[in-house]
Protein backbone atom coordinates (compact mmCIF):
# COMPACT_ATOMS: atom_id res chain seq x y z
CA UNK A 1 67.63 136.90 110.46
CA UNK A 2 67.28 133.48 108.59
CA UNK A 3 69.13 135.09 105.95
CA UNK A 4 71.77 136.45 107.66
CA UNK A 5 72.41 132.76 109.88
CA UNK A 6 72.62 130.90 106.50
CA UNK A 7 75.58 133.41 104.90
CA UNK A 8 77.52 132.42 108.39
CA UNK A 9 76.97 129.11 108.09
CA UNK A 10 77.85 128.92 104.42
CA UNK A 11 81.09 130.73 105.12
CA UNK A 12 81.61 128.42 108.69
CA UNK A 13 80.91 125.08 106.89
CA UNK A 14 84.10 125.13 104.41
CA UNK A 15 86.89 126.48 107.34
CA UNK A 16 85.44 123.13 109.10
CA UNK A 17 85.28 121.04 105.76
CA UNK A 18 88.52 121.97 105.63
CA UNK A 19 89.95 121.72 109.04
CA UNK A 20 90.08 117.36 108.67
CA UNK A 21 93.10 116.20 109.00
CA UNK A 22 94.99 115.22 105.86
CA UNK A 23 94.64 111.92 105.40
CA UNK A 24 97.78 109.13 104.40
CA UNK A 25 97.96 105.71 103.83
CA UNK A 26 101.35 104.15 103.26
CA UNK A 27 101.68 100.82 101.48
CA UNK A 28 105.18 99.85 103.29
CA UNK A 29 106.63 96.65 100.96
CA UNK A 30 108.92 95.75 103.73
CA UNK A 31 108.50 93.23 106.47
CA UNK A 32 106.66 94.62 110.18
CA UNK A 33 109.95 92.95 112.33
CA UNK A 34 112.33 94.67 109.66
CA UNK A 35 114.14 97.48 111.24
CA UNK A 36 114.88 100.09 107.93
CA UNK A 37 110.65 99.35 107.13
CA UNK A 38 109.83 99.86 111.07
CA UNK A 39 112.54 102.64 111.12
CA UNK A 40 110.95 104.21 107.95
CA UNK A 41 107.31 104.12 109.63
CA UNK A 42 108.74 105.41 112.63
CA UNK A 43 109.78 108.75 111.12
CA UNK A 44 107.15 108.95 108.40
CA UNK A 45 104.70 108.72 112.04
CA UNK A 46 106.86 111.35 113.48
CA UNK A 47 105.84 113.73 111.05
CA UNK A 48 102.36 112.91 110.95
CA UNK A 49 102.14 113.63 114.98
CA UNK A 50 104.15 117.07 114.05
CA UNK A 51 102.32 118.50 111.28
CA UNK A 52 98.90 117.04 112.43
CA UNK A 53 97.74 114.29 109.82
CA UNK A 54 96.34 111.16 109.92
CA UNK A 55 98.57 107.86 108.66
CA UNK A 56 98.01 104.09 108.61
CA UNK A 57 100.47 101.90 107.33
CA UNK A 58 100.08 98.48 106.27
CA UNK A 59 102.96 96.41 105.86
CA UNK A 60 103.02 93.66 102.86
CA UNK A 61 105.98 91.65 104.16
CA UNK A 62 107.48 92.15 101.39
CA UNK A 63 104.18 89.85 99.31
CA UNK A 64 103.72 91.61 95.54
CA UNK A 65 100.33 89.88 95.65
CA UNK A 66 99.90 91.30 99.34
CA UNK A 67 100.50 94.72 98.50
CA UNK A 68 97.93 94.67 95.22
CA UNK A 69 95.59 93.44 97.93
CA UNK A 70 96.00 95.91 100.16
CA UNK A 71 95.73 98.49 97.32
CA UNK A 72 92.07 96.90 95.87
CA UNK A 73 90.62 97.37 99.47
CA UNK A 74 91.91 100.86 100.63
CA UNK A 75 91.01 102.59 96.92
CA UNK A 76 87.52 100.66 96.57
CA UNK A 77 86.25 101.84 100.22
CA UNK A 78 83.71 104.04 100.82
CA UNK A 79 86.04 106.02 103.15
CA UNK A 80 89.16 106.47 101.22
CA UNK A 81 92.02 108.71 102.35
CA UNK A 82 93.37 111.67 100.56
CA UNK A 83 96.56 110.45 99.74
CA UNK A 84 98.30 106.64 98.98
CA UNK A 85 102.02 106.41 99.30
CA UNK A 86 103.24 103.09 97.71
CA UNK A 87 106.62 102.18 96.97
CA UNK A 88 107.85 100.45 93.32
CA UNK A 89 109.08 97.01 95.20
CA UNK A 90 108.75 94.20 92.71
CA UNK A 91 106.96 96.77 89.74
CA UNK A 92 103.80 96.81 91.71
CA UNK A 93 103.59 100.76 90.86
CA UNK A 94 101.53 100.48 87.43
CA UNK A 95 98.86 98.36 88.78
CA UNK A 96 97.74 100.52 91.63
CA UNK A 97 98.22 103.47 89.26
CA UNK A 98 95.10 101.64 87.11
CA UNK A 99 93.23 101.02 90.32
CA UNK A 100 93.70 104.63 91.60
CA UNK A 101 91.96 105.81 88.44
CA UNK A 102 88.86 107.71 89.22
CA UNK A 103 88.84 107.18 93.02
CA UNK A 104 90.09 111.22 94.03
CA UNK A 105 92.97 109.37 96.24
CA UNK A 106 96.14 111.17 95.32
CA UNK A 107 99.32 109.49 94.73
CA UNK A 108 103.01 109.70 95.58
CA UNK A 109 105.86 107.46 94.99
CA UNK A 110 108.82 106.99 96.99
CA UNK A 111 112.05 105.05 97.18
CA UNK A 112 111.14 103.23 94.20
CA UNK A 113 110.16 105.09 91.12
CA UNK A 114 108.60 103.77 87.44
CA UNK A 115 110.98 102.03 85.61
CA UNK A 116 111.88 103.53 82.00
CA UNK A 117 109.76 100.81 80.50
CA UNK A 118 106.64 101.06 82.82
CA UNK A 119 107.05 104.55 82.31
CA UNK A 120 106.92 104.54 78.16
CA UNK A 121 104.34 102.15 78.71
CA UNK A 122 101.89 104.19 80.91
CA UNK A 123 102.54 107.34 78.89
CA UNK A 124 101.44 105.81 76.19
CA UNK A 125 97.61 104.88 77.91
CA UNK A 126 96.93 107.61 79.54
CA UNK A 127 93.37 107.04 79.87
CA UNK A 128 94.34 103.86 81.60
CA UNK A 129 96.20 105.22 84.49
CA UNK A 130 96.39 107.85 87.06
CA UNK A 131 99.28 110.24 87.29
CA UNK A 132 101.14 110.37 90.69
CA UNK A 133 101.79 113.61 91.95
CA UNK A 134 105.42 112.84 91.96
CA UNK A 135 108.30 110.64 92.55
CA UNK A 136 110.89 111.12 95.80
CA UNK A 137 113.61 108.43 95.68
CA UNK A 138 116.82 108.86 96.94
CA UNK A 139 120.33 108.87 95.74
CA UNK A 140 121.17 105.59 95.33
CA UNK A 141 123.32 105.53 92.38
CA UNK A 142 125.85 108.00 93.74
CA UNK A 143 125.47 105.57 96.99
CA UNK A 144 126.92 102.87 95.52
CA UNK A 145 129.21 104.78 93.96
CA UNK A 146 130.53 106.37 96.80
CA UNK A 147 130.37 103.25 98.81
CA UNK A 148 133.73 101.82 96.47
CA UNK A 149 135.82 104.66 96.90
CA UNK A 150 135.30 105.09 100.51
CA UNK A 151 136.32 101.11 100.63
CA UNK A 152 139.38 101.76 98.19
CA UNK A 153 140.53 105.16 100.39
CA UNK A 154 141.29 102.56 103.31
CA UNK A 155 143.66 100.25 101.11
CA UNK A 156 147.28 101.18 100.70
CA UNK A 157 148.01 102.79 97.56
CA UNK A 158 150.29 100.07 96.42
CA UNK A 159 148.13 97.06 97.34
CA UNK A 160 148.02 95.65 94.12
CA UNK A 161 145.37 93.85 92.23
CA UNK A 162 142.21 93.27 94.92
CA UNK A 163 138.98 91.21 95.10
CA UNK A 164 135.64 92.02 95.69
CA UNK A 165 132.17 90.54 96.04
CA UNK A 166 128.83 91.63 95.64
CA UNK A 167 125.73 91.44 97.24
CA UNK A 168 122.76 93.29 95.43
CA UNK A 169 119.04 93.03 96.90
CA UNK A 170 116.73 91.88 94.69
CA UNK A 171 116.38 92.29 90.28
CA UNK A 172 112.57 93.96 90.91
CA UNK A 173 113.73 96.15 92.98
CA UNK A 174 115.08 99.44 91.35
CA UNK A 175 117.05 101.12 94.51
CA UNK A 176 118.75 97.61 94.37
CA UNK A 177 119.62 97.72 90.81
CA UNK A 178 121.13 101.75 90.87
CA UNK A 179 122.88 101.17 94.04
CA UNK A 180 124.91 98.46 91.71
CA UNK A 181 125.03 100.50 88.70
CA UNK A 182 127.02 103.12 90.80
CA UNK A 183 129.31 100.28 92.27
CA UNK A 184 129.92 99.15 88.58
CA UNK A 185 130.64 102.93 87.25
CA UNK A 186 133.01 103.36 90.18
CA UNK A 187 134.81 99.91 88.94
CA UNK A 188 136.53 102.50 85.92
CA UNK A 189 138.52 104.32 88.85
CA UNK A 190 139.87 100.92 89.81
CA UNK A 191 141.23 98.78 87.88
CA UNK A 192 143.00 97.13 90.20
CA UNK A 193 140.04 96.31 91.24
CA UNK A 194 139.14 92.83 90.42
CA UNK A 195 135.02 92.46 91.30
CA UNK A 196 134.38 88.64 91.26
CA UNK A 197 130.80 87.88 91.49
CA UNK A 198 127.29 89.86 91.97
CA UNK A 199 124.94 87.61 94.10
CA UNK A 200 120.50 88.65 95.01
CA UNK A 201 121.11 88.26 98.79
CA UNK A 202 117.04 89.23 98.71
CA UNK A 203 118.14 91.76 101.59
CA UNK A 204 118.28 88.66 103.42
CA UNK A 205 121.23 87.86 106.04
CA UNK A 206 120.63 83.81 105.94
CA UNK A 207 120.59 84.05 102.33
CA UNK A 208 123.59 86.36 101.87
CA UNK A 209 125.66 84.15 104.90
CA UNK A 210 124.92 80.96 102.87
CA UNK A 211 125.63 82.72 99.78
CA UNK A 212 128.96 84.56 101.28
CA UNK A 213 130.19 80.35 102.22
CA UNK A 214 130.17 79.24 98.43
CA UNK A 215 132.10 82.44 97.44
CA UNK A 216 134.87 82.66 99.99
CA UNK A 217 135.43 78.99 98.25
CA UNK A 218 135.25 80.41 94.69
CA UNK A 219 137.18 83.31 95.61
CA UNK A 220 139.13 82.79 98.41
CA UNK A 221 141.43 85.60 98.38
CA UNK A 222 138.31 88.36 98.60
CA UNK A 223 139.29 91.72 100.54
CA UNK A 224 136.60 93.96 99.31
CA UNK A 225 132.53 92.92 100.27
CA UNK A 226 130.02 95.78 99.23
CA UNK A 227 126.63 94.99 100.13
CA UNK A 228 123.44 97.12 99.62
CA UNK A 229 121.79 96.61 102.93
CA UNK A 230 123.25 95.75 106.62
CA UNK A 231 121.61 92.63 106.52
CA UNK A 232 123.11 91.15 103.88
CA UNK A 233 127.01 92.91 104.83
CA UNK A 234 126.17 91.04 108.43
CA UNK A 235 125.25 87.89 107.27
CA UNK A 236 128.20 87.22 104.78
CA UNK A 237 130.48 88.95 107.59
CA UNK A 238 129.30 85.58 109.94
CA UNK A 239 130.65 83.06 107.39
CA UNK A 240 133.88 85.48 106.34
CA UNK A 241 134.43 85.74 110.29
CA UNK A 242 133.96 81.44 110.34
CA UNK A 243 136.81 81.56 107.73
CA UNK A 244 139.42 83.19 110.03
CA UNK A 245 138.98 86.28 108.60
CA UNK A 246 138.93 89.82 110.72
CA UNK A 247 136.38 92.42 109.32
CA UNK A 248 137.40 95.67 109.48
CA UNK A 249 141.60 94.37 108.80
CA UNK A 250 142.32 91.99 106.48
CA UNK A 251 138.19 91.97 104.86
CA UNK A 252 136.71 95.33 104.28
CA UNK A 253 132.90 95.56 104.52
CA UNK A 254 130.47 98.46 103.37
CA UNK A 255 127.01 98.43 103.79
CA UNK A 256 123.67 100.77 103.46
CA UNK A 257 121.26 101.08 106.63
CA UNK A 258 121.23 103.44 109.58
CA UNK A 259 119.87 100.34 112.24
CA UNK A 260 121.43 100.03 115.17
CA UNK A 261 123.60 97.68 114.66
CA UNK A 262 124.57 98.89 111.55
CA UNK A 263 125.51 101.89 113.86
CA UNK A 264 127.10 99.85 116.59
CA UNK A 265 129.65 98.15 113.55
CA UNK A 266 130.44 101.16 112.00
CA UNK A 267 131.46 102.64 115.66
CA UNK A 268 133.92 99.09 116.49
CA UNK A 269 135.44 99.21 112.69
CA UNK A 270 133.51 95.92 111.60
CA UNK A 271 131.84 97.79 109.16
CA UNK A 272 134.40 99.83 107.14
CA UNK A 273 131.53 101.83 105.15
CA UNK A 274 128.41 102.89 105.81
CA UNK A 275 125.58 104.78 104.07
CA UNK A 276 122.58 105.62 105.18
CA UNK A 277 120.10 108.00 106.21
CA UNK A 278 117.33 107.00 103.83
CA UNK A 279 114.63 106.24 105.95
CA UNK A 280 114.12 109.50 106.02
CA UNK A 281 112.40 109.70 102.66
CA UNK A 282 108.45 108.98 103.93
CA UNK A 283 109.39 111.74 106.61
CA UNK A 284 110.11 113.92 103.97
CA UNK A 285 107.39 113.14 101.54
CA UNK A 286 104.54 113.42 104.81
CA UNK A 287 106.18 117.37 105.01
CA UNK A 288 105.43 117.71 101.25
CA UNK A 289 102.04 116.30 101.23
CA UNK A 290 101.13 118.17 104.44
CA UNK A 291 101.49 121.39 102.22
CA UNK A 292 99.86 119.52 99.43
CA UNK A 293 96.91 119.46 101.33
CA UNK A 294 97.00 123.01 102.43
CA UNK A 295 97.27 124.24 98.96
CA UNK A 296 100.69 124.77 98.02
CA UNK A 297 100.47 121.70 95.41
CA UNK A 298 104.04 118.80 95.68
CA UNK A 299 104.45 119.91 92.22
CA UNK A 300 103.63 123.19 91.98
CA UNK A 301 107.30 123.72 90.47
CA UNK A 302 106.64 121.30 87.44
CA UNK A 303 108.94 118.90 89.22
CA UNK A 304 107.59 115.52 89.42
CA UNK A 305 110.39 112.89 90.07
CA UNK A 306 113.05 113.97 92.83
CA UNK A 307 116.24 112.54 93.05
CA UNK A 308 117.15 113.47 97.32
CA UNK A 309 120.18 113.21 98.89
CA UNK A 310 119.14 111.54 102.10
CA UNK A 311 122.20 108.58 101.59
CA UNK A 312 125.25 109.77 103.13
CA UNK A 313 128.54 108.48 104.70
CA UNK A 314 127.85 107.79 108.48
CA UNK A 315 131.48 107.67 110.43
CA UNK A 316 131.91 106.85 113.46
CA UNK A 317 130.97 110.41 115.03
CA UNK A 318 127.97 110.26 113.09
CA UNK A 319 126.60 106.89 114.12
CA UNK A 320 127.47 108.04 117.91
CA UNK A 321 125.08 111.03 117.30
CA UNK A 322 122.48 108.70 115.44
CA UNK A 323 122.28 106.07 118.17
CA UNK A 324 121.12 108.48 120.70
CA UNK A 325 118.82 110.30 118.32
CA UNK A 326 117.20 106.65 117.68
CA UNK A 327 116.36 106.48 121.24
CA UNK A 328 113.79 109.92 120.47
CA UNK A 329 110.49 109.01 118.95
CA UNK A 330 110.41 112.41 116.72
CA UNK A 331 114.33 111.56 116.07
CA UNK A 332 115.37 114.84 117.32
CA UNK A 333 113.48 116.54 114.35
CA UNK A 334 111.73 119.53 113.73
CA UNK A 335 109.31 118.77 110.93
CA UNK A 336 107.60 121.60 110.73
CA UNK A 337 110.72 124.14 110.42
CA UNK A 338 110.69 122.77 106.85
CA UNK A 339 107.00 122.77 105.43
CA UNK A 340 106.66 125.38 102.84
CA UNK A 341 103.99 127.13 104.48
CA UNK A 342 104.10 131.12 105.31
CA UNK A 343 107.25 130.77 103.41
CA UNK A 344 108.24 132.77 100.16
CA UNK A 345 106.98 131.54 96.68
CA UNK A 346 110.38 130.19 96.06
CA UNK A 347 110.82 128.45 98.93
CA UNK A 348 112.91 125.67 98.24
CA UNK A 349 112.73 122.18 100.76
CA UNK A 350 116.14 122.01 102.13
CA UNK A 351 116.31 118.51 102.09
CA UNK A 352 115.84 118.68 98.25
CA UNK A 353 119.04 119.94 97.54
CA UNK A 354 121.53 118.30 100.51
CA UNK A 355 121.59 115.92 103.34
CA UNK A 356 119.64 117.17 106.43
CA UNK A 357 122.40 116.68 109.45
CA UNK A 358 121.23 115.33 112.75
C-alpha cells in the first residue's frame, strides 16, 4: 500500500513541478512615462495574461549603470526566474551575459542584438559568458530605408535638387544606427537628394526641437526631416512650425512609433511617414518563450538571431484601426493562436516571416 502511494506520488510530484508558471523578467532600457517602453510592456503583459506566465519588468530609465544593477540583483537572488529578457541599449548585453553565467536563468535578446565586435569578442571566451537562446530584433534597416522613398513618392517628379535632415537616436544604440544605415543606402536612389546633416536627438523631443532651431539656420531651405522616433520628428516639427513652415506641405516629416499621437499626425497629414509596429517584439518573444518552457526549445530550428518584420508603413487607415485597438488592453490580439504548441513539427511563427495586421 506504501508502495503503491509512493509510485503516485512520484509520478504526481513532476506534472505539479511542472505546472509553475513560466517565469520572465524584462530589463526594459526605456523610461516608465515613455509611451513606445510603456506601450512595449503593455503588450509583452498582454501575452503573459494570455498564455499564463509570470512577468516583472523593471524599467532603467534609460541608466546603463541602472540596468547592470538591476541585472546583479535579479541573477544573484535566491529566487531567480526562468528567463531574463534584456535589451542591447548602450552595449549593456555582454556584461549581463558574464553575470548570467552559471545561474540556470535563460536568456533572450530583443530589439537590440550583439554588435559584430561584442560578438567576435564573446565567441572568442566562451567560458566567460553565457549563450542567449537567441536574438529577435526587428527590421530596422529596411525601416529606414523605406522611410526615404515613401518621403520621395510624395515630391513631384521634377522637384529638383532637395534637402534633408537627420535625426538619429543615440551612437550605443544599434536599432538607431541600422535605421540610418538604411536611410543612407536609400540616398543612391536619390541623388537629387541633398541630406545635410545627421544630428543624436537621444530620442529626445527638447533635444531634437533645440537641435531642429540651429539647422533650419544652417540649412534653411530643408524639405525633407527623417527622424527615427516620434519624439524627435515632433520636437523639430515645433521649431520648423515656429519658422513659418507647414508640415505635411511645404516640410515633409517621417517618423518611427505607433503612440498615439504619432497616430493622430499621421491621420491630419503632419506626419507624412510613419513606421511602426515594433512594440510588438516582447509580445512576440513572451509567445516564443512560453513554448520554450513547455518544451518546444526558441531555437529548436538552429536559428538564433531573428531579423522580424514588425516595422511597417502605418497610413492613415491603419493608424484609424490602431487608435481604437490601443484603447484594448490585449490590443485586439490573440496570442495564443500563434504559440507553436499542438502544432506540426514545422510549424513556422507567422510573425517570423511578415507583418502581423491588426
Amino acid at each position: 500500500m506504501l508502495k503503491a502511494l509512493c509510485q503516485s506520488l512520484c509520478l504526481v510530484l513532476p506534472l505539479v513541478a511542472n505546472a509553475q508558471p513560466a517565469s520572465v523578467v524584462f530589463l526594459n532600457p526605456g523610461l516608465s512615462t515613455e509611451t513606445f517602453w510603456t506601450s512595449y510592456t503593455r503588450f509583452m503583459q498582454a501575452a503573459a495574461d494570455e498564455l499564463g506566465m509570470t512577468l516583472q519588468v523593471q524599467y532603467s530609465e534609460r541608466r546603463a549603470d541602472l540596468t547592470l544593477t538591476q541585472a546583479r540583483a535579479i541573477l544573484s537572488a535566491p529566487q531567480r526566474p526562468d528567463y531574463l529578457v534584456l535589451v542591447n541599449e548602450q552595449y549593456v548585453a555582454p556584461e549581463i551575459l558574464r553575470l548570467s553565467r552559471g545561474t540556470g536563468v535563460k536568456l533572450l535578446l530583443v530589439n537590440n542584438g550583439l554588435t559584430a565586435s561584442q560578438r567576435l569578442s564573446i565567441e572568442g571566451q566562451p567560458d566567460k559568458y553565457a549563450e542567449p537562446l537567441g536574438t529577435l530584433m526587428s527590421n530596422d534597416e529596411q525601416a529606414g530605408f523605406q522611410m526615404l522613398h515613401l518621403m520621395l513618392a510624395q515630391l513631384p517628379r521634377d522637384a529638383g535638387p532637395v534637402d534633408l535632415v537627420a535625426f538619429a537616436g543615440v551612437k550605443t544604440t544599434p536599432a538607431s544606427q541600422l535605421r540610418v544605415e538604411g536611410m543612407r543606402r536609400a540616398l543612391a536612389d536619390f541623388p537629387q537628394v541633398r541630406l545635410r546633416q545627421v544630428v543624436y536627438g537621444g530620442w529626445n523631443r527638447q533635444r531634437a526641437y533645440e537641435q531642429a532651431k540651429q539647422l533650419l539656420e544652417r540649412y534653411p531651405a530643408t524639405r525633407l526631416v527623417w527622424s527615427a522616433n516620434d519624439q524627435m520628428a515632433f520636437g523639430a516639427m515645433q521649431a520648423f512650425e515656429e519658422a513659418g513652415h507647414t508640415p505635411g506641405r511645404d516640410v515633409l516629416f517621417a517618423a518611427v512609433n505607433s503612440s498615439p499621437e504619432a497616430l493622430r499626425a499621421r491621420i491630419d497629414g503632419r506626419l507624412s511617414v510613419l513606421m511602426g509596429g515594433h512594440f510588438t517584439l516582447g509580445g512576440w518573444a513572451m509567445v516564443m518563450l512560453h513554448d520554450d518552457a513547455h518544451g518546444l526549445a526558441l531555437n529548436r530550428d538552429g536559428v538564433r538571431e531573428r531579423r522580424i518584420p514588425v516595422l511597417q508603413e502605418i497610413d492613415q487607415a491603419k493608424a484609424r484601426r490602431w487608435l481604437k485597438l490601443l484603447e484594448r488592453d490585449d490590443y485586439g490580439v490573440d496570442f495564443r493562436r500563434y504559440s507553436a504548441e499542438g502544432r506540426p513539427p514545422g510549424y513556422r511563427y507567422p510573425f517570423l516571416a511578415s507583418p502581423v495586421e491588426y
